[in-house]
C-alpha atoms as a PDB file:
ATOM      1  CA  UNK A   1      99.882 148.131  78.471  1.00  0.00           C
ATOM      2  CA  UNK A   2      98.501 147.545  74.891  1.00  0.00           C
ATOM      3  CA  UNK A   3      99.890 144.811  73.157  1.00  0.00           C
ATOM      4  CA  UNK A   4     101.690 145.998  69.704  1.00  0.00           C
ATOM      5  CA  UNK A   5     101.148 143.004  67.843  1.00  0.00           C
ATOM      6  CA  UNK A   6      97.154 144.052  68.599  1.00  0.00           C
ATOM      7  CA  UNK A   7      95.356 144.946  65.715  1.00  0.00           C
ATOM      8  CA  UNK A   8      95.538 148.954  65.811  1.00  0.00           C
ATOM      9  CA  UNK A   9      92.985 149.523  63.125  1.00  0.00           C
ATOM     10  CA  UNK A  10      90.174 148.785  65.286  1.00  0.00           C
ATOM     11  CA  UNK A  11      88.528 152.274  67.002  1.00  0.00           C
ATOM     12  CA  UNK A  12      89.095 152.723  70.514  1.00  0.00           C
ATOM     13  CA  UNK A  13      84.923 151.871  70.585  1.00  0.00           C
ATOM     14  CA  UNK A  14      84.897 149.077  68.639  1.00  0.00           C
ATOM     15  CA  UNK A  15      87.878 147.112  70.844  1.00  0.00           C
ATOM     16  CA  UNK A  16      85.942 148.090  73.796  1.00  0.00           C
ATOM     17  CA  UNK A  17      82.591 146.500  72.350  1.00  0.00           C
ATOM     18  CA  UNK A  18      84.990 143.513  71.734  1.00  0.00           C
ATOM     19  CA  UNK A  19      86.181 143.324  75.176  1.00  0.00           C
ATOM     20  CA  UNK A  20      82.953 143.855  76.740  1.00  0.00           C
ATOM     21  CA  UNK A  21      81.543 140.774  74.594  1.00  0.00           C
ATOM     22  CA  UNK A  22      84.579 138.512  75.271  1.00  0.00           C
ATOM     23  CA  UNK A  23      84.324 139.047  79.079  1.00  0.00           C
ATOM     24  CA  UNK A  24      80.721 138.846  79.175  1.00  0.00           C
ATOM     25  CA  UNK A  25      81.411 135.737  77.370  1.00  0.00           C
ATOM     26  CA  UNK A  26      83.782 134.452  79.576  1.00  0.00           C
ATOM     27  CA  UNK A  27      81.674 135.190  82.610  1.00  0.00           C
ATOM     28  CA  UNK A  28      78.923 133.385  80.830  1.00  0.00           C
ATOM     29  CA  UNK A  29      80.888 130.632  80.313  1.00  0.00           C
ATOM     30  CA  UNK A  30      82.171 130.567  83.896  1.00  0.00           C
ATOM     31  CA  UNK A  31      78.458 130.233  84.812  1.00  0.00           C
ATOM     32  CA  UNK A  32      77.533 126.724  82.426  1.00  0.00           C
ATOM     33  CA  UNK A  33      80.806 125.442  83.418  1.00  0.00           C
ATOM     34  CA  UNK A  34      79.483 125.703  87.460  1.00  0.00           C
ATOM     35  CA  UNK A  35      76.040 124.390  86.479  1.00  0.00           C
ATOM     36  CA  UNK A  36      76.492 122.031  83.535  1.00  0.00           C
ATOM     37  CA  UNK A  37      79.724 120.447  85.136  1.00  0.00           C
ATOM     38  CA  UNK A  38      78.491 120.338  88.823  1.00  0.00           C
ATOM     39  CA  UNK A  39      75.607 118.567  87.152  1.00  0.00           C
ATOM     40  CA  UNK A  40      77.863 115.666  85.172  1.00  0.00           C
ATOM     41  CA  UNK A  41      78.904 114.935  88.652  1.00  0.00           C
ATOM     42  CA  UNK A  42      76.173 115.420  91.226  1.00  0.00           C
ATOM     43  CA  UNK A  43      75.511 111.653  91.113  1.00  0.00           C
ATOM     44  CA  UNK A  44      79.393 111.577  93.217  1.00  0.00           C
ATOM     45  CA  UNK A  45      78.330 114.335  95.610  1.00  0.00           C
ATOM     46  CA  UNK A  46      80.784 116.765  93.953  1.00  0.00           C
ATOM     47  CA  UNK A  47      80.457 120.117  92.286  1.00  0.00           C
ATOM     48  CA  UNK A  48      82.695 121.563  89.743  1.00  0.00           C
ATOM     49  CA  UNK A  49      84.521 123.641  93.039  1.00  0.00           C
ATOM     50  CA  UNK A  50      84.711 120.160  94.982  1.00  0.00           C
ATOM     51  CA  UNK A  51      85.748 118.817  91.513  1.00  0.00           C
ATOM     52  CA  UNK A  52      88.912 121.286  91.237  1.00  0.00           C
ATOM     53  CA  UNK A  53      89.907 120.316  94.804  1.00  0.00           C
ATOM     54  CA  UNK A  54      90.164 116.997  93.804  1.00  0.00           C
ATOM     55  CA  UNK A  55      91.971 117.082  90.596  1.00  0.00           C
ATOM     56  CA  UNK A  56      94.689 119.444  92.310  1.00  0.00           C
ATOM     57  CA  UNK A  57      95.212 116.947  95.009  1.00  0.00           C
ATOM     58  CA  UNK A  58      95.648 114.168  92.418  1.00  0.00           C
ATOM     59  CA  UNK A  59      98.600 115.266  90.651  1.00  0.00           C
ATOM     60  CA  UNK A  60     101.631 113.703  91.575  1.00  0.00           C
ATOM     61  CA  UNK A  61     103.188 117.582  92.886  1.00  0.00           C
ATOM     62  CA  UNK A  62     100.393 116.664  95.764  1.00  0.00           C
ATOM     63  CA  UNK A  63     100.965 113.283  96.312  1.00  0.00           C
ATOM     64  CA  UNK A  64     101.890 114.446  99.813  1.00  0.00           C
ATOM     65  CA  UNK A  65      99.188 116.946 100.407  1.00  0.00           C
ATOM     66  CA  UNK A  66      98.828 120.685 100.178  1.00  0.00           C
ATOM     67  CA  UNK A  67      99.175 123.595 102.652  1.00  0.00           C
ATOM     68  CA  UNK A  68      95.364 125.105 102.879  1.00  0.00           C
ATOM     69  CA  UNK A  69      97.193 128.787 101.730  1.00  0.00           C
ATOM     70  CA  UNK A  70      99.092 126.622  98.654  1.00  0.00           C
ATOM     71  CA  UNK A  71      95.784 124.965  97.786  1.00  0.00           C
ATOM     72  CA  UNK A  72      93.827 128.132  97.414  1.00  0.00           C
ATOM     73  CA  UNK A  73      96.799 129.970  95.557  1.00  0.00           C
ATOM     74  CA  UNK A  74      96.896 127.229  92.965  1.00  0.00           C
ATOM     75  CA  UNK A  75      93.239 127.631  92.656  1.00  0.00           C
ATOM     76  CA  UNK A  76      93.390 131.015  92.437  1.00  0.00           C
ATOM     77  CA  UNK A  77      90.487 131.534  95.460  1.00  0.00           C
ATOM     78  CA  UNK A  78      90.369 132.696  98.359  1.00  0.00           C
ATOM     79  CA  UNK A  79      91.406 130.900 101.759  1.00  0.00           C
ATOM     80  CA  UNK A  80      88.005 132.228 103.406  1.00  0.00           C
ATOM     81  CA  UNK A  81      86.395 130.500 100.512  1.00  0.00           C
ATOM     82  CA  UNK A  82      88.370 127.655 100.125  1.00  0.00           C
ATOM     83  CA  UNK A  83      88.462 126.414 104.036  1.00  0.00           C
ATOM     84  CA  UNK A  84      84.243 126.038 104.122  1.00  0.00           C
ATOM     85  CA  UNK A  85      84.703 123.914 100.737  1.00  0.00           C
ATOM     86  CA  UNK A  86      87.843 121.714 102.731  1.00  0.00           C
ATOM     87  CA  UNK A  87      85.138 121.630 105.874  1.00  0.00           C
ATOM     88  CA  UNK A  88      82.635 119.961 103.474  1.00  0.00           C
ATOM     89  CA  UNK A  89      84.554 117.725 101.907  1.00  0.00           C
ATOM     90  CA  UNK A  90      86.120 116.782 104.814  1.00  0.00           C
ATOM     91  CA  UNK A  91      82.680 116.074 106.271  1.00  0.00           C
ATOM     92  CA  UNK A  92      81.318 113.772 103.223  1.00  0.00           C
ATOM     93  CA  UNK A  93      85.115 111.299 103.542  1.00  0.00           C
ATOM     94  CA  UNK A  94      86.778 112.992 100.538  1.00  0.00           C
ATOM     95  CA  UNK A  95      89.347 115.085 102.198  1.00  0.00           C
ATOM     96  CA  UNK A  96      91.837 114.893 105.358  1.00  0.00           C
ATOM     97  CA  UNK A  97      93.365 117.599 107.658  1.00  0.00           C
ATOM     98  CA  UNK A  98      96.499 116.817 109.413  1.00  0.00           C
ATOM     99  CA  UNK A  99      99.121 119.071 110.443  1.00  0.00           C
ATOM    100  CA  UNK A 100     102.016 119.598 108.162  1.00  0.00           C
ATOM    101  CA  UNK A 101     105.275 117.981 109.929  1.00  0.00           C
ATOM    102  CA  UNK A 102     107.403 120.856 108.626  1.00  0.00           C
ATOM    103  CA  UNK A 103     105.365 123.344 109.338  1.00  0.00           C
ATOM    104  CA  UNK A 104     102.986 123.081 112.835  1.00  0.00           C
ATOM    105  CA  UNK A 105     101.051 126.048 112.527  1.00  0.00           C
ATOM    106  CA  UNK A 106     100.323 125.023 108.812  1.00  0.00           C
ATOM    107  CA  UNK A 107      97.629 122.096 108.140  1.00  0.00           C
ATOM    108  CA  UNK A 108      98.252 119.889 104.962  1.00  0.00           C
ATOM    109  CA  UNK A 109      94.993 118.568 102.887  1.00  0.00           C
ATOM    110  CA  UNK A 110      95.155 115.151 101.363  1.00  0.00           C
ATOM    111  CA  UNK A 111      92.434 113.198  99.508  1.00  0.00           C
ATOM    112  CA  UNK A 112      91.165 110.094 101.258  1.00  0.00           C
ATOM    113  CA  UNK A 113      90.864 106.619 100.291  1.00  0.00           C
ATOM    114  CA  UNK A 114      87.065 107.346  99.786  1.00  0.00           C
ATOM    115  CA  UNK A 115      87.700 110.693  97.936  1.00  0.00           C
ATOM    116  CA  UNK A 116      90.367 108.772  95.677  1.00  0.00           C
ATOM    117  CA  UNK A 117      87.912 106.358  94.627  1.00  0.00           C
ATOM    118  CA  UNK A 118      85.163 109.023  93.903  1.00  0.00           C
ATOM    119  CA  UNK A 119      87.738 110.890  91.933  1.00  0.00           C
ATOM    120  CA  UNK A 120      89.320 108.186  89.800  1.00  0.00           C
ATOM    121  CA  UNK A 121      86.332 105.452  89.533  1.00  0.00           C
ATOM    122  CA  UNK A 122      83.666 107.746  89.657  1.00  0.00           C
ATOM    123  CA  UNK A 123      84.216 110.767  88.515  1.00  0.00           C
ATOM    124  CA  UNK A 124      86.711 110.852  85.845  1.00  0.00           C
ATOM    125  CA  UNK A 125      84.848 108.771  83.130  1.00  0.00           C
ATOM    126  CA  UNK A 126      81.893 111.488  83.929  1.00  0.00           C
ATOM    127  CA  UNK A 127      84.401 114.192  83.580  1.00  0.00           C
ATOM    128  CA  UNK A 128      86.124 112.885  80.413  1.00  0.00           C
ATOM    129  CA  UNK A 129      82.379 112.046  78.658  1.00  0.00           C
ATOM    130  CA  UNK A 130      81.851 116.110  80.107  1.00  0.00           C
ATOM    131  CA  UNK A 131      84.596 117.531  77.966  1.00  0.00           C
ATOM    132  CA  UNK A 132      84.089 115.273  75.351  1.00  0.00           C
ATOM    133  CA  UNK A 133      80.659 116.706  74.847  1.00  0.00           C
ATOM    134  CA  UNK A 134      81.281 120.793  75.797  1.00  0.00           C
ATOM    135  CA  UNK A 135      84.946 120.961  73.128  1.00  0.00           C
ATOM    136  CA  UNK A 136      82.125 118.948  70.391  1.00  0.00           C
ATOM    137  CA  UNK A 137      83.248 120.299  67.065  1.00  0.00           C
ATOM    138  CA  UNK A 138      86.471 121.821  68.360  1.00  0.00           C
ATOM    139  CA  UNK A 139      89.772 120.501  66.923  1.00  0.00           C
ATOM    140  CA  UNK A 140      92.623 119.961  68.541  1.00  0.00           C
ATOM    141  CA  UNK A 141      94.145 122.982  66.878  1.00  0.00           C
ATOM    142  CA  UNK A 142      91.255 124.959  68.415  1.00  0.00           C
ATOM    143  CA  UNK A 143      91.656 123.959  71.941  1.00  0.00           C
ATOM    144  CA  UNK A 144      95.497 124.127  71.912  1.00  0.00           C
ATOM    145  CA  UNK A 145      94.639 128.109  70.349  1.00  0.00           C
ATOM    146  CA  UNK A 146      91.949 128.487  73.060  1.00  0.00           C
ATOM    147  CA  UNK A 147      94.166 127.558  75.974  1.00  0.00           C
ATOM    148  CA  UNK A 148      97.089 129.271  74.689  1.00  0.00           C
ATOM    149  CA  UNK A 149      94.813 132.639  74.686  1.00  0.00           C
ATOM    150  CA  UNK A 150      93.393 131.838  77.894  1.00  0.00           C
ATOM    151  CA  UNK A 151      96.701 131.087  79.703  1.00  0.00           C
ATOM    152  CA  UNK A 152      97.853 134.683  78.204  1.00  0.00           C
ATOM    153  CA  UNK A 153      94.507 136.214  79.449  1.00  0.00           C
ATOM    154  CA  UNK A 154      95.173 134.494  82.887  1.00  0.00           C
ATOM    155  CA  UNK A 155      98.636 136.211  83.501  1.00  0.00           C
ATOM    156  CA  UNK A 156      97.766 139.603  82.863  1.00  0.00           C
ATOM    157  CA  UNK A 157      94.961 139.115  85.042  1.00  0.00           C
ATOM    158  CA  UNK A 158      97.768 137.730  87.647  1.00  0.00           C
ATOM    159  CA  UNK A 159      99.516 141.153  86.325  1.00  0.00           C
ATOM    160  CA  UNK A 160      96.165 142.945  87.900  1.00  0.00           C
ATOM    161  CA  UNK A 161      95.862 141.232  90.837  1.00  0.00           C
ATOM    162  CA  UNK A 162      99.620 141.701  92.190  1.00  0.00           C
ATOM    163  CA  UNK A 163      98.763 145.450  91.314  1.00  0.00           C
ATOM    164  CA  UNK A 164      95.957 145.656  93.165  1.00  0.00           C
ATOM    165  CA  UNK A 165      97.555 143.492  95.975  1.00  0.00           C
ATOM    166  CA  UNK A 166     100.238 146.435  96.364  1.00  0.00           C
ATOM    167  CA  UNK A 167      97.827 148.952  96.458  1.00  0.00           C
ATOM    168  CA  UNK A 168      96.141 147.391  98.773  1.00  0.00           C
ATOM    169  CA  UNK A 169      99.359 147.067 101.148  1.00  0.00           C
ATOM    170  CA  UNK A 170     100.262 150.857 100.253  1.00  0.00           C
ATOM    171  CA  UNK A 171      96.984 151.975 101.969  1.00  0.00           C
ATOM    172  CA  UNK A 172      97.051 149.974 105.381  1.00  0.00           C
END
Protein backbone atom coordinates (compact mmCIF):
# COMPACT_ATOMS: atom_id res chain seq x y z
CA UNK A 1 0.00 0.00 0.00
CA UNK A 2 1.60 3.46 -0.72
CA UNK A 3 1.53 5.75 1.96
CA UNK A 4 -0.50 9.14 0.97
CA UNK A 5 1.30 11.39 3.07
CA UNK A 6 4.47 10.06 0.66
CA UNK A 7 5.81 12.55 -1.41
CA UNK A 8 3.98 11.83 -4.91
CA UNK A 9 6.14 14.10 -6.96
CA UNK A 10 8.93 11.81 -7.02
CA UNK A 11 8.93 9.38 -10.48
CA UNK A 12 8.12 5.93 -9.99
CA UNK A 13 12.26 5.55 -10.90
CA UNK A 14 13.51 7.91 -8.78
CA UNK A 15 11.55 6.38 -5.39
CA UNK A 16 12.82 3.12 -6.49
CA UNK A 17 16.57 4.44 -6.70
CA UNK A 18 15.65 5.78 -3.17
CA UNK A 19 14.55 2.56 -1.87
CA UNK A 20 17.21 0.60 -3.35
CA UNK A 21 19.84 3.05 -1.57
CA UNK A 22 18.01 3.07 1.81
CA UNK A 23 17.90 -0.77 1.95
CA UNK A 24 21.26 -1.22 0.70
CA UNK A 25 21.98 1.13 3.41
CA UNK A 26 20.30 -0.58 5.94
CA UNK A 27 21.81 -3.90 5.01
CA UNK A 28 25.12 -2.15 5.17
CA UNK A 29 24.50 -0.99 8.33
CA UNK A 30 23.25 -4.36 9.59
CA UNK A 31 26.74 -5.60 8.56
CA UNK A 32 29.11 -2.79 10.87
CA UNK A 33 26.64 -3.21 13.53
CA UNK A 34 27.62 -7.36 13.53
CA UNK A 35 31.32 -6.55 13.13
CA UNK A 36 31.98 -3.23 14.86
CA UNK A 37 29.66 -4.20 17.89
CA UNK A 38 30.71 -7.93 18.19
CA UNK A 39 34.12 -6.31 18.29
CA UNK A 40 33.34 -3.66 21.42
CA UNK A 41 32.60 -6.85 23.16
CA UNK A 42 34.80 -9.74 22.11
CA UNK A 43 36.97 -9.09 25.19
CA UNK A 44 33.42 -10.73 27.23
CA UNK A 45 33.16 -13.64 24.79
CA UNK A 46 29.97 -12.15 23.29
CA UNK A 47 28.92 -11.09 19.84
CA UNK A 48 26.36 -8.59 18.97
CA UNK A 49 23.74 -11.96 18.48
CA UNK A 50 24.96 -13.29 22.04
CA UNK A 51 24.68 -9.56 23.00
CA UNK A 52 20.78 -9.35 22.02
CA UNK A 53 20.18 -12.59 23.97
CA UNK A 54 21.36 -11.05 26.85
CA UNK A 55 19.77 -7.72 26.89
CA UNK A 56 16.27 -9.50 26.20
CA UNK A 57 16.75 -11.69 29.16
CA UNK A 58 17.59 -8.65 31.33
CA UNK A 59 14.50 -6.78 31.20
CA UNK A 60 12.38 -7.12 34.01
CA UNK A 61 9.31 -8.86 31.41
CA UNK A 62 12.14 -11.83 31.65
CA UNK A 63 13.02 -11.77 35.01
CA UNK A 64 11.59 -15.29 35.02
CA UNK A 65 12.98 -16.56 31.80
CA UNK A 66 11.76 -16.98 28.27
CA UNK A 67 10.16 -19.84 26.28
CA UNK A 68 12.99 -20.71 23.43
CA UNK A 69 9.82 -19.98 20.65
CA UNK A 70 9.09 -16.41 22.77
CA UNK A 71 12.81 -15.65 22.75
CA UNK A 72 13.28 -16.00 19.06
CA UNK A 73 9.87 -14.16 18.26
CA UNK A 74 11.00 -11.16 20.26
CA UNK A 75 14.16 -11.31 18.36
CA UNK A 76 12.62 -11.63 15.35
CA UNK A 77 14.95 -14.98 14.29
CA UNK A 78 14.49 -18.03 13.76
CA UNK A 79 14.20 -20.96 16.43
CA UNK A 80 16.69 -23.15 14.18
CA UNK A 81 18.96 -20.21 14.52
CA UNK A 82 18.36 -19.16 17.79
CA UNK A 83 18.68 -22.79 19.69
CA UNK A 84 22.66 -23.26 18.33
CA UNK A 85 23.23 -19.54 19.77
CA UNK A 86 21.24 -20.81 23.39
CA UNK A 87 23.64 -24.17 22.97
CA UNK A 88 26.68 -21.81 23.00
CA UNK A 89 25.91 -19.71 25.47
CA UNK A 90 24.80 -22.24 27.51
CA UNK A 91 28.17 -23.92 27.03
CA UNK A 92 30.46 -20.70 27.95
CA UNK A 93 28.03 -20.21 31.76
CA UNK A 94 25.90 -17.36 30.35
CA UNK A 95 22.65 -19.06 29.83
CA UNK A 96 20.37 -21.87 31.61
CA UNK A 97 17.79 -24.40 30.24
CA UNK A 98 15.22 -25.66 32.55
CA UNK A 99 11.86 -26.76 31.79
CA UNK A 100 9.08 -24.30 32.05
CA UNK A 101 6.74 -25.43 35.15
CA UNK A 102 3.65 -24.39 33.19
CA UNK A 103 4.44 -25.71 30.28
CA UNK A 104 6.61 -29.35 30.22
CA UNK A 105 7.14 -29.73 26.72
CA UNK A 106 8.34 -25.99 26.64
CA UNK A 107 12.03 -25.15 28.04
CA UNK A 108 12.47 -21.61 29.66
CA UNK A 109 16.05 -19.70 29.13
CA UNK A 110 17.37 -17.64 31.96
CA UNK A 111 20.71 -15.79 32.25
CA UNK A 112 23.10 -17.14 34.85
CA UNK A 113 24.85 -15.66 37.65
CA UNK A 114 28.02 -15.69 35.37
CA UNK A 115 26.10 -14.34 32.28
CA UNK A 116 24.54 -11.53 34.65
CA UNK A 117 27.81 -10.37 35.61
CA UNK A 118 29.22 -10.39 31.98
CA UNK A 119 26.16 -8.48 30.97
CA UNK A 120 25.91 -5.78 33.63
CA UNK A 121 29.77 -5.40 34.81
CA UNK A 122 31.24 -6.17 31.71
CA UNK A 123 29.51 -5.48 29.01
CA UNK A 124 27.29 -2.61 29.43
CA UNK A 125 29.93 0.19 30.02
CA UNK A 126 31.46 -1.34 26.55
CA UNK A 127 28.06 -1.17 25.08
CA UNK A 128 27.13 2.33 26.34
CA UNK A 129 30.94 3.79 25.24
CA UNK A 130 29.68 1.66 21.67
CA UNK A 131 26.66 3.82 21.10
CA UNK A 132 28.13 6.70 22.42
CA UNK A 133 30.67 6.60 19.65
CA UNK A 134 28.37 5.07 16.43
CA UNK A 135 25.05 8.05 17.25
CA UNK A 136 28.53 10.76 17.39
CA UNK A 137 27.05 13.93 16.00
CA UNK A 138 23.45 12.75 16.19
CA UNK A 139 21.04 14.72 18.43
CA UNK A 140 18.63 13.52 20.37
CA UNK A 141 16.03 14.83 17.97
CA UNK A 142 17.79 12.70 15.32
CA UNK A 143 17.74 9.44 17.05
CA UNK A 144 14.18 9.85 18.45
CA UNK A 145 13.35 10.65 14.24
CA UNK A 146 15.55 7.64 13.33
CA UNK A 147 13.84 5.17 15.62
CA UNK A 148 10.51 6.46 15.02
CA UNK A 149 11.17 5.68 11.09
CA UNK A 150 12.70 2.51 11.84
CA UNK A 151 9.96 1.21 14.20
CA UNK A 152 7.46 2.22 11.16
CA UNK A 153 9.82 0.40 8.67
CA UNK A 154 9.83 -2.63 11.14
CA UNK A 155 5.95 -3.14 11.12
CA UNK A 156 5.35 -3.16 7.61
CA UNK A 157 8.04 -5.51 7.33
CA UNK A 158 5.99 -7.55 10.20
CA UNK A 159 3.01 -6.62 7.59
CA UNK A 160 5.26 -8.81 4.94
CA UNK A 161 6.16 -11.44 6.91
CA UNK A 162 2.52 -12.45 8.26
CA UNK A 163 1.76 -12.29 4.40
CA UNK A 164 4.17 -14.43 3.43
CA UNK A 165 3.53 -16.67 6.55
CA UNK A 166 -0.14 -17.25 5.07
CA UNK A 167 1.00 -18.00 1.87
CA UNK A 168 3.11 -20.20 3.02
CA UNK A 169 0.25 -22.13 5.07
CA UNK A 170 -2.12 -21.77 1.87
CA UNK A 171 0.34 -23.98 -0.13
CA UNK A 172 1.01 -27.00 2.34
Amino acid sequence: MVNPDFDDDLAPAARMEMANRLFFRLYQCANMLHKTGSRAVEAEGLTTQQWAVLGALSRPQAADGMSVGDLARYLMVSRQNLSGLISRMERDGHLSMAPDGRDRRSRLVTMTETGRHVWLRLAQPKIRDYYERALTDFSTGDITHTLHYLLKLLENMKGLDAEGAAGEDARE
